[in-house]
PDB file of N, CA and C in Angstrom:
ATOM      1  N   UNK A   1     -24.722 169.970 138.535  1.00  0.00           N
ATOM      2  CA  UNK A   1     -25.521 170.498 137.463  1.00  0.00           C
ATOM      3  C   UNK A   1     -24.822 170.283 136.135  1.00  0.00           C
ATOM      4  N   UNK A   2     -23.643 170.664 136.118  1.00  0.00           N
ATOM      5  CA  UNK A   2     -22.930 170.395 134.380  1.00  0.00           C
ATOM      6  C   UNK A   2     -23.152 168.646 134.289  1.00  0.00           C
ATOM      7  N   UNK A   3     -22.366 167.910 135.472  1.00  0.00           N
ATOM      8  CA  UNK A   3     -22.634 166.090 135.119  1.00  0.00           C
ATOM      9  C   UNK A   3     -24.487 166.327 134.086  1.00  0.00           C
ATOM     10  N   UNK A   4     -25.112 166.719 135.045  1.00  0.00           N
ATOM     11  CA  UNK A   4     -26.633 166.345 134.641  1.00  0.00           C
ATOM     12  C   UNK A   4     -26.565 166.857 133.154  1.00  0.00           C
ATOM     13  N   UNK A   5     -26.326 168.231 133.177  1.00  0.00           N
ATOM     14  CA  UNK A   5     -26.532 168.715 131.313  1.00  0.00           C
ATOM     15  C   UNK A   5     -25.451 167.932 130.524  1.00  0.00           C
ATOM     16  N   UNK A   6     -24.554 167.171 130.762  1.00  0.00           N
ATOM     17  CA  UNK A   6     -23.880 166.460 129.866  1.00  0.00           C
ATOM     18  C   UNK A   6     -24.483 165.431 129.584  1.00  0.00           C
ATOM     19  N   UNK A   7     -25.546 164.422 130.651  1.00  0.00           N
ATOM     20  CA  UNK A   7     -26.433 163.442 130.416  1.00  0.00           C
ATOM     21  C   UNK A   7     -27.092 163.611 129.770  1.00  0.00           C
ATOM     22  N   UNK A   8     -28.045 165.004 129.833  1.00  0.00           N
ATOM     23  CA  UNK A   8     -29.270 165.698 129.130  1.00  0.00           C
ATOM     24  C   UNK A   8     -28.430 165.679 127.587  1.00  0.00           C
ATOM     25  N   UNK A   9     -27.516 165.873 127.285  1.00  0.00           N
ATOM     26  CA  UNK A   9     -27.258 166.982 126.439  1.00  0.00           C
ATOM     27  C   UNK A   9     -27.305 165.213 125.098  1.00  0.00           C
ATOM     28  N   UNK A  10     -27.083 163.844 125.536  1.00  0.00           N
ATOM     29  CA  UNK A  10     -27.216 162.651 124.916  1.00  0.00           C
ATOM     30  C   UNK A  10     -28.490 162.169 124.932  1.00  0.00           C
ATOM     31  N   UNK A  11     -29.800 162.797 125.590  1.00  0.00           N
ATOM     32  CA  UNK A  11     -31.048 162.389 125.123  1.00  0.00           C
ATOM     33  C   UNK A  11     -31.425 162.893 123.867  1.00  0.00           C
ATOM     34  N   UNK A  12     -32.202 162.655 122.843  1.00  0.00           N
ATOM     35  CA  UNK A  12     -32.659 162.855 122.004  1.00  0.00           C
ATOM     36  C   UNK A  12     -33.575 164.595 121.461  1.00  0.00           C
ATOM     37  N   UNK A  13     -33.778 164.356 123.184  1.00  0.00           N
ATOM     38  CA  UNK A  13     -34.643 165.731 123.015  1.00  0.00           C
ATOM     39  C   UNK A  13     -33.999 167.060 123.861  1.00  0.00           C
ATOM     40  N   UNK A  14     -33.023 166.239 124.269  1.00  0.00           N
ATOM     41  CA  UNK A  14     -32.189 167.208 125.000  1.00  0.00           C
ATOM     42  C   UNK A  14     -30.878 168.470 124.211  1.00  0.00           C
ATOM     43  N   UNK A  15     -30.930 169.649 124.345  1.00  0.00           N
ATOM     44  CA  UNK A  15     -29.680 170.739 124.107  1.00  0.00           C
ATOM     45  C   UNK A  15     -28.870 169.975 124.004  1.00  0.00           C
ATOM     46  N   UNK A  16     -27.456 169.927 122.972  1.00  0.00           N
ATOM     47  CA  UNK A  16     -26.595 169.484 122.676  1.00  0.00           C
ATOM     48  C   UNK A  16     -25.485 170.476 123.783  1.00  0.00           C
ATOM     49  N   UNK A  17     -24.275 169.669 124.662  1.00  0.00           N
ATOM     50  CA  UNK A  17     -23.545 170.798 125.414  1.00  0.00           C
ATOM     51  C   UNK A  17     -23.271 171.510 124.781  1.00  0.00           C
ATOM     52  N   UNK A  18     -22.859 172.778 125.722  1.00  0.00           N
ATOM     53  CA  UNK A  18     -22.723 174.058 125.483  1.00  0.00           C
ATOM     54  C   UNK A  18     -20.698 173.915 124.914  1.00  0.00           C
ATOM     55  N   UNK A  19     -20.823 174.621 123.678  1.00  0.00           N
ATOM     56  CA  UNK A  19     -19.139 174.479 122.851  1.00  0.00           C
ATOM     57  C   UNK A  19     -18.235 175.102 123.939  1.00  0.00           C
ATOM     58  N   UNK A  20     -18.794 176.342 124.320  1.00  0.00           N
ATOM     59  CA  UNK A  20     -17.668 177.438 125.428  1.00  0.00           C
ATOM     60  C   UNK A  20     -17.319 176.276 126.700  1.00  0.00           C
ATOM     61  N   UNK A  21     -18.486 175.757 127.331  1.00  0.00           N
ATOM     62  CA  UNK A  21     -18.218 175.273 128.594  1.00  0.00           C
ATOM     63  C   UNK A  21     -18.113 173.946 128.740  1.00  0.00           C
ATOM     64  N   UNK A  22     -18.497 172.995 127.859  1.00  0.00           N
ATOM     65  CA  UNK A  22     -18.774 171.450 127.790  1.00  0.00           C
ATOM     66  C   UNK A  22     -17.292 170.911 127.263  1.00  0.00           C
ATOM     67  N   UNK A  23     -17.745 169.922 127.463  1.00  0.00           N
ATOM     68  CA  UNK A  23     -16.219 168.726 126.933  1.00  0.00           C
ATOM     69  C   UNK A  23     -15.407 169.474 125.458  1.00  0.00           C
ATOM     70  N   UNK A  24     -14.291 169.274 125.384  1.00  0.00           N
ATOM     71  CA  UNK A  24     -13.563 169.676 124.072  1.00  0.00           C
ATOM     72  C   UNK A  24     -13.295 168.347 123.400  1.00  0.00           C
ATOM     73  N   UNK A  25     -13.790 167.465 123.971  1.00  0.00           N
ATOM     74  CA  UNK A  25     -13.981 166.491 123.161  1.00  0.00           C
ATOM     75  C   UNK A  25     -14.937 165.284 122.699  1.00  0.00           C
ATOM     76  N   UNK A  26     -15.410 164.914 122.161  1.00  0.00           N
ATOM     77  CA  UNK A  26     -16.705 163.846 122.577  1.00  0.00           C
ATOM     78  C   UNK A  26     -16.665 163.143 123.309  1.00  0.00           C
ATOM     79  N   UNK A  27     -17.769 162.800 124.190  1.00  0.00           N
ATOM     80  CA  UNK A  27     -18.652 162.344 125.343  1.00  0.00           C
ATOM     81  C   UNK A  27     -18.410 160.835 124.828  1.00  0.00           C
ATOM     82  N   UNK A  28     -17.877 159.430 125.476  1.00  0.00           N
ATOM     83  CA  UNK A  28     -18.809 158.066 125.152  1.00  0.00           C
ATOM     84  C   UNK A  28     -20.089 157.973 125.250  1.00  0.00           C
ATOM     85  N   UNK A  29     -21.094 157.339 125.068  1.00  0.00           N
ATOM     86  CA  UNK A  29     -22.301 157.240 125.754  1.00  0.00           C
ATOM     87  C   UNK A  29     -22.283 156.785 126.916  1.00  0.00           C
ATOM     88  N   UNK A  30     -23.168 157.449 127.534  1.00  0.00           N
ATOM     89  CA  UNK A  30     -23.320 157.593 128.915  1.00  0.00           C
ATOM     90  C   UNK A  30     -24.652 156.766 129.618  1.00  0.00           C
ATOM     91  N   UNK A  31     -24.496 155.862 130.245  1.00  0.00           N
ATOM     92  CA  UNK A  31     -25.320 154.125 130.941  1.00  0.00           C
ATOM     93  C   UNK A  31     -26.199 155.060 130.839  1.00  0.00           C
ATOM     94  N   UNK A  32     -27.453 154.533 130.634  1.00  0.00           N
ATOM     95  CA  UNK A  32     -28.813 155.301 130.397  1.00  0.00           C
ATOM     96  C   UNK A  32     -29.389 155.281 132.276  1.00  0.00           C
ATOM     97  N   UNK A  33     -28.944 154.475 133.224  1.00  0.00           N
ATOM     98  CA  UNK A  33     -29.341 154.403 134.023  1.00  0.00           C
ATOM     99  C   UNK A  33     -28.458 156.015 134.933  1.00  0.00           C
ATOM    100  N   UNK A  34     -27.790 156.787 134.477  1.00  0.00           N
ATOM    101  CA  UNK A  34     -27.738 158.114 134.826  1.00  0.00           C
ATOM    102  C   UNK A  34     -28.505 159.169 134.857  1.00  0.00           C
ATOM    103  N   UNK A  35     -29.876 158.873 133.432  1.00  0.00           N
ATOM    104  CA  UNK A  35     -30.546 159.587 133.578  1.00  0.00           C
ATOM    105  C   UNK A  35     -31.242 159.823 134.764  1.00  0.00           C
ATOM    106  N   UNK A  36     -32.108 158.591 135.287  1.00  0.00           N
ATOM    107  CA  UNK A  36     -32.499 159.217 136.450  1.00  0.00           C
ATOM    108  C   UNK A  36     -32.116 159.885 137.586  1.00  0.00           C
ATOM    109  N   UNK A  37     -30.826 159.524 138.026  1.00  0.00           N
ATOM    110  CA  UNK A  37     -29.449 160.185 138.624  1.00  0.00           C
ATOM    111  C   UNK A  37     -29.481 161.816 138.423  1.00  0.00           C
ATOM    112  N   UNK A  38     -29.496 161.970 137.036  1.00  0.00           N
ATOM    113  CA  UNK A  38     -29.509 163.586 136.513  1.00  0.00           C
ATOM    114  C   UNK A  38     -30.603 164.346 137.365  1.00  0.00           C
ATOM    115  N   UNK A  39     -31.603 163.738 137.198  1.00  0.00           N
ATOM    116  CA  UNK A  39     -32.762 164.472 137.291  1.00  0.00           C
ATOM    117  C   UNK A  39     -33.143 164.348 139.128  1.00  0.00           C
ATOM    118  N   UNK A  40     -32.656 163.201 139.621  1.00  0.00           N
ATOM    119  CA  UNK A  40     -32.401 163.499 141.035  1.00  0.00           C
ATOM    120  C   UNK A  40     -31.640 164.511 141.514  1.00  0.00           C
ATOM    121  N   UNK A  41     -30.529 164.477 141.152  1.00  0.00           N
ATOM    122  CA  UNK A  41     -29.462 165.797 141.232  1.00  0.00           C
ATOM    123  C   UNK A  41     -29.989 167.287 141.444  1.00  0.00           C
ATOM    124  N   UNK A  42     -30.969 167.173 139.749  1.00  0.00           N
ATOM    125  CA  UNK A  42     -31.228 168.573 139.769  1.00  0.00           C
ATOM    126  C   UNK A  42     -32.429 168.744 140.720  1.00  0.00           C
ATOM    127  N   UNK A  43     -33.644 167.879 141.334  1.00  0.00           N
ATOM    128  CA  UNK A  43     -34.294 168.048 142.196  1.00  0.00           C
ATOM    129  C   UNK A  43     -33.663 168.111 143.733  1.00  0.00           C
ATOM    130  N   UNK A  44     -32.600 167.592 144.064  1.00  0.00           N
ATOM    131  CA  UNK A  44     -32.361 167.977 145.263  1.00  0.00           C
ATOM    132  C   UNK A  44     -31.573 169.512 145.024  1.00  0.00           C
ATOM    133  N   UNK A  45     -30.773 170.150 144.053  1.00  0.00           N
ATOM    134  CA  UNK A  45     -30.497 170.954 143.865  1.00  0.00           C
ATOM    135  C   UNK A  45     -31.289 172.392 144.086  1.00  0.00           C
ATOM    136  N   UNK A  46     -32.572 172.106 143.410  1.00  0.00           N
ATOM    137  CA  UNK A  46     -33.576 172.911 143.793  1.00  0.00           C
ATOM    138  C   UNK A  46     -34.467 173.007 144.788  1.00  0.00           C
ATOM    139  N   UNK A  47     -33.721 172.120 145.803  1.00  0.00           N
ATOM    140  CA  UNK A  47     -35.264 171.940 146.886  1.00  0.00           C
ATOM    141  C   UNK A  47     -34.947 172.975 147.976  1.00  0.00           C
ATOM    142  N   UNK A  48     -35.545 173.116 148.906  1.00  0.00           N
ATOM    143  CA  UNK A  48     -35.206 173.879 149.641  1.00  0.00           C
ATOM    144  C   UNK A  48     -34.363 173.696 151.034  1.00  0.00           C
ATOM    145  N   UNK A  49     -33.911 172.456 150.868  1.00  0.00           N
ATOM    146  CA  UNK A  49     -32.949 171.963 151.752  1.00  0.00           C
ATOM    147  C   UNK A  49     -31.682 172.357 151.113  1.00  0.00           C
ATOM    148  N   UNK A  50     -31.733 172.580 149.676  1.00  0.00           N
ATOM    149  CA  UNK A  50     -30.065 173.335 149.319  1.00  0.00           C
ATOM    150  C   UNK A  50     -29.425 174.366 149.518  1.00  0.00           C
ATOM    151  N   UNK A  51     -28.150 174.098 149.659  1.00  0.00           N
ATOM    152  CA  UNK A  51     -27.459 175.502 150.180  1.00  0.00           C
ATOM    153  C   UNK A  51     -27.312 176.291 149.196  1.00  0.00           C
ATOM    154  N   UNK A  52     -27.131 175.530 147.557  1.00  0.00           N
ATOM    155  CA  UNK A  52     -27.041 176.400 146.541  1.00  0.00           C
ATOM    156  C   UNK A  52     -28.076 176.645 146.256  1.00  0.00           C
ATOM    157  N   UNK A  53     -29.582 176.512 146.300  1.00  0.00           N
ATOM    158  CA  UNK A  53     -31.026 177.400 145.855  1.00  0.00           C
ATOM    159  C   UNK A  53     -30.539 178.461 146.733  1.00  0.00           C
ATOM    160  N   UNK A  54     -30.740 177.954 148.535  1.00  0.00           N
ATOM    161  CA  UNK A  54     -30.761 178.962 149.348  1.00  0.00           C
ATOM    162  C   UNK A  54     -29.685 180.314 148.734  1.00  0.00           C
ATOM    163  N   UNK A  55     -28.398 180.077 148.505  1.00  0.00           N
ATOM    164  CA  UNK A  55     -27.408 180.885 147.749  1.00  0.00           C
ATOM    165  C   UNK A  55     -28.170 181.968 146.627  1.00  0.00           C
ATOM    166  N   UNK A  56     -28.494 181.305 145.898  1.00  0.00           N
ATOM    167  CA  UNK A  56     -29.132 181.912 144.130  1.00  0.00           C
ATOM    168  C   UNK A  56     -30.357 182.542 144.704  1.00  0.00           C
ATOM    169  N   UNK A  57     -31.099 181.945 145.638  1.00  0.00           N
ATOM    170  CA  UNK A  57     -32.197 182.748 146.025  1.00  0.00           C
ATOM    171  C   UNK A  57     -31.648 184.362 146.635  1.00  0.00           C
ATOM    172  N   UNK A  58     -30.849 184.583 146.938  1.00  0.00           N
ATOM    173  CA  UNK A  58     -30.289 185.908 147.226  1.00  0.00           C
ATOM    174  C   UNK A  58     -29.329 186.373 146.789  1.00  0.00           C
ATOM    175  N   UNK A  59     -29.530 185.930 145.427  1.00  0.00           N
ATOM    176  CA  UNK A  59     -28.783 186.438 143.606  1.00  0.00           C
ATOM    177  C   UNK A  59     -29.664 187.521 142.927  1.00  0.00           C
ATOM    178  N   UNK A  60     -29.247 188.105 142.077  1.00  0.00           N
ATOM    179  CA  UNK A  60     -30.752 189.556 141.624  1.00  0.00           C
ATOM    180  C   UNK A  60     -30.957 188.082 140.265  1.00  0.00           C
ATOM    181  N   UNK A  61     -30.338 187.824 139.887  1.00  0.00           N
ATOM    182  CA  UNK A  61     -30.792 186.770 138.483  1.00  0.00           C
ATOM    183  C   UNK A  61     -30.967 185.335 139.217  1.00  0.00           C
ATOM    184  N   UNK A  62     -31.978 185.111 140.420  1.00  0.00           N
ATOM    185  CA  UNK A  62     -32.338 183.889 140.948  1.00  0.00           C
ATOM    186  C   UNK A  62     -33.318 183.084 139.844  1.00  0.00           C
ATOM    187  N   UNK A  63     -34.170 183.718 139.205  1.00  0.00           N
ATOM    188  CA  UNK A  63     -34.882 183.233 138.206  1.00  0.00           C
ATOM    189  C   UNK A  63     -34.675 182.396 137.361  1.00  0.00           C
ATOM    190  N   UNK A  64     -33.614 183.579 136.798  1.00  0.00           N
ATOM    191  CA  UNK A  64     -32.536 182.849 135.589  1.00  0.00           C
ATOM    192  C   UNK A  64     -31.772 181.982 135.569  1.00  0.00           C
ATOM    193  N   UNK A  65     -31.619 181.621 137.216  1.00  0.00           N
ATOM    194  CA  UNK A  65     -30.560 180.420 137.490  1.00  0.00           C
ATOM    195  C   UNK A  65     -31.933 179.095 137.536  1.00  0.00           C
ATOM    196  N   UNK A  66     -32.934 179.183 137.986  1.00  0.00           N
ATOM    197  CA  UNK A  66     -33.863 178.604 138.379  1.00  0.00           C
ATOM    198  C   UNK A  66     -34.767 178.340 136.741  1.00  0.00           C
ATOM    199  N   UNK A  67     -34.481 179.229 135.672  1.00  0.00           N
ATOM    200  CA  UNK A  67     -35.115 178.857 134.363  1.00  0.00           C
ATOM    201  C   UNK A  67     -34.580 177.597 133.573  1.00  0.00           C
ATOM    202  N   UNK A  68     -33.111 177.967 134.104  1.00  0.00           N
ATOM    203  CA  UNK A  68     -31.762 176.967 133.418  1.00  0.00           C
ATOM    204  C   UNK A  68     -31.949 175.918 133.585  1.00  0.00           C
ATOM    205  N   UNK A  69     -32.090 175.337 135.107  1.00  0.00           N
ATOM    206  CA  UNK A  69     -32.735 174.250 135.769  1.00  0.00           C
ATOM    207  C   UNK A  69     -33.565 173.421 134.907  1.00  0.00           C
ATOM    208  N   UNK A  70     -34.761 173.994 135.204  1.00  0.00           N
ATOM    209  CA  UNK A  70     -36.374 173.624 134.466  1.00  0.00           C
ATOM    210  C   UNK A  70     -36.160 172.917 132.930  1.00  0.00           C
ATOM    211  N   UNK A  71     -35.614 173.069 132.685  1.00  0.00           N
ATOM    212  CA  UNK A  71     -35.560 172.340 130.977  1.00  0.00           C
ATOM    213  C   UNK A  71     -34.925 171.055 131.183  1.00  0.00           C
ATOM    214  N   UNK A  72     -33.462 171.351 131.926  1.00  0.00           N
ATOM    215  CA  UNK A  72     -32.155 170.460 131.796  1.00  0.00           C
ATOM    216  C   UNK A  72     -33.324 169.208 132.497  1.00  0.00           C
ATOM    217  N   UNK A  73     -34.381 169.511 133.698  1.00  0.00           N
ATOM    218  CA  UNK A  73     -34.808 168.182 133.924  1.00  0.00           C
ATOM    219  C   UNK A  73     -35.760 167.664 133.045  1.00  0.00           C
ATOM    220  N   UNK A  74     -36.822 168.318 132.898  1.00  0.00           N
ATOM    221  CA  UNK A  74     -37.793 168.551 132.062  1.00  0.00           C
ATOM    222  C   UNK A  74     -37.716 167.458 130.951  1.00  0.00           C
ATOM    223  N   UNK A  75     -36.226 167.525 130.589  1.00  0.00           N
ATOM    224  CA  UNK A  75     -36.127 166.853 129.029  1.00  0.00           C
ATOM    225  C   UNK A  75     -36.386 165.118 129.295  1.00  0.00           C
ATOM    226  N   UNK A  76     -35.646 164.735 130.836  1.00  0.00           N
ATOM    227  CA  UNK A  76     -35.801 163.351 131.124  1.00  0.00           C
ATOM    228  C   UNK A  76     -36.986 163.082 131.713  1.00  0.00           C
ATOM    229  N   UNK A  77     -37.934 164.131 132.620  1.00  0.00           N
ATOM    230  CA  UNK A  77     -39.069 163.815 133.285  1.00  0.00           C
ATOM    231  C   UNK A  77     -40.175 165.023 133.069  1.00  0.00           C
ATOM    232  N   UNK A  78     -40.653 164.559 131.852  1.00  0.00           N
ATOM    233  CA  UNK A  78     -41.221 165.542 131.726  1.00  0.00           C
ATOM    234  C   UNK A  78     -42.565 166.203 132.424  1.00  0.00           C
ATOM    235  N   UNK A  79     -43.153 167.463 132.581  1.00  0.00           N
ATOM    236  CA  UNK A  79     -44.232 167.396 133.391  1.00  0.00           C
ATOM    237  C   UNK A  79     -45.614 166.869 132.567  1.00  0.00           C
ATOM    238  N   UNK A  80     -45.982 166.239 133.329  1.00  0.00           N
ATOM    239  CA  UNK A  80     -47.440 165.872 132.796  1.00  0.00           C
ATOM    240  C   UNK A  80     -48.339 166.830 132.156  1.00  0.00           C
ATOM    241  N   UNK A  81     -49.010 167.250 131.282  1.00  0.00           N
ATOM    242  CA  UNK A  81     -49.503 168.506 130.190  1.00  0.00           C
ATOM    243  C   UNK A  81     -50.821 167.643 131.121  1.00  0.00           C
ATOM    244  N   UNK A  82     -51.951 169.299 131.235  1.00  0.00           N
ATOM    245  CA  UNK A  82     -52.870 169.122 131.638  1.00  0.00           C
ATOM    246  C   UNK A  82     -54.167 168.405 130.989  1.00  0.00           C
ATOM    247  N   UNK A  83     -54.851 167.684 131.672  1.00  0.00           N
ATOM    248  CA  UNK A  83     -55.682 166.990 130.662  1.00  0.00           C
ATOM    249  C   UNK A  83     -57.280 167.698 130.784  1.00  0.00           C
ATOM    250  N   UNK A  84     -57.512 167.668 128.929  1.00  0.00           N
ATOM    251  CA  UNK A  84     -58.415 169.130 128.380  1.00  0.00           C
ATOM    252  C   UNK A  84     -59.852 168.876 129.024  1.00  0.00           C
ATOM    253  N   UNK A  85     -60.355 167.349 128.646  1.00  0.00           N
ATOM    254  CA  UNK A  85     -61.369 167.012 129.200  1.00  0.00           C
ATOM    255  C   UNK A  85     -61.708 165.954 130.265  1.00  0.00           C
ATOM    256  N   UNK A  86     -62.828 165.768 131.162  1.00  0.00           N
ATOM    257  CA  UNK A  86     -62.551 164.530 132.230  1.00  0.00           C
ATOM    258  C   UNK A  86     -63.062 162.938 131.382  1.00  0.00           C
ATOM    259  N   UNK A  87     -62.555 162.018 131.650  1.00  0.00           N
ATOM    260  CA  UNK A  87     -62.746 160.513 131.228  1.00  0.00           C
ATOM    261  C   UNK A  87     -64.246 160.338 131.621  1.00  0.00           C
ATOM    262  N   UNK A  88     -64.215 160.682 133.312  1.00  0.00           N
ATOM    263  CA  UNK A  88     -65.630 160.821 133.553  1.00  0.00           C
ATOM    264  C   UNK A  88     -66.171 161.485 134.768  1.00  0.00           C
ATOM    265  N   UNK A  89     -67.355 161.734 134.760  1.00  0.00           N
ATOM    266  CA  UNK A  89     -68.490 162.526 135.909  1.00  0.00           C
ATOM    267  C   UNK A  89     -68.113 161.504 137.328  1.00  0.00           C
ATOM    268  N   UNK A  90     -67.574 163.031 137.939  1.00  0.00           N
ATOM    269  CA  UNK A  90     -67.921 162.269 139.693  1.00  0.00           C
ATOM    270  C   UNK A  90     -68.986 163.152 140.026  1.00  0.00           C
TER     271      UNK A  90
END
């Protein structure tokens, strides 16, 4: 999870790392072909084959670990926004 938010943290639209916990020094750029890497990471992280969901799921702040998540991927794959009207009649 930190590898992934250090990837995230060099996209454009991504949180800059965190000062307390991230590198004390600057990052090189990082092969853009990590991004997708990141965002694999954090999906097997959350699936339910993990030992660490399974873990956090019987945390009282499982949510909050699970909110943290949601962005850090979000920023490289984002979810598709629902579409308002149909193209056309079935």
């Amino acid at each position: 999870m930190a590898a992934a938010a250090l990837v995230v943290a060099q996209h454009p639209d991504g949180d800059p790392a965190c000062s307390n916990y991230g590198p004390s020094e600057p990052l090189p750029d990082l092969p853009a072909d990590l991004r997708m890497l990141a965002v694999d990471a954090l999906d097997q992280v959350v699936s339910h084959r993990s030992e660490l969901a399974e873990l956090w799921a019987e945390a009282a702040n499982w949510s909050k670990w699970h909110q943290d998540i949601t962005p850090l991927r979000d920023v490289r794959d984002p979810p598709i926004p629902p579409q308002e009207e149909a193209l056309f009649e079935i």
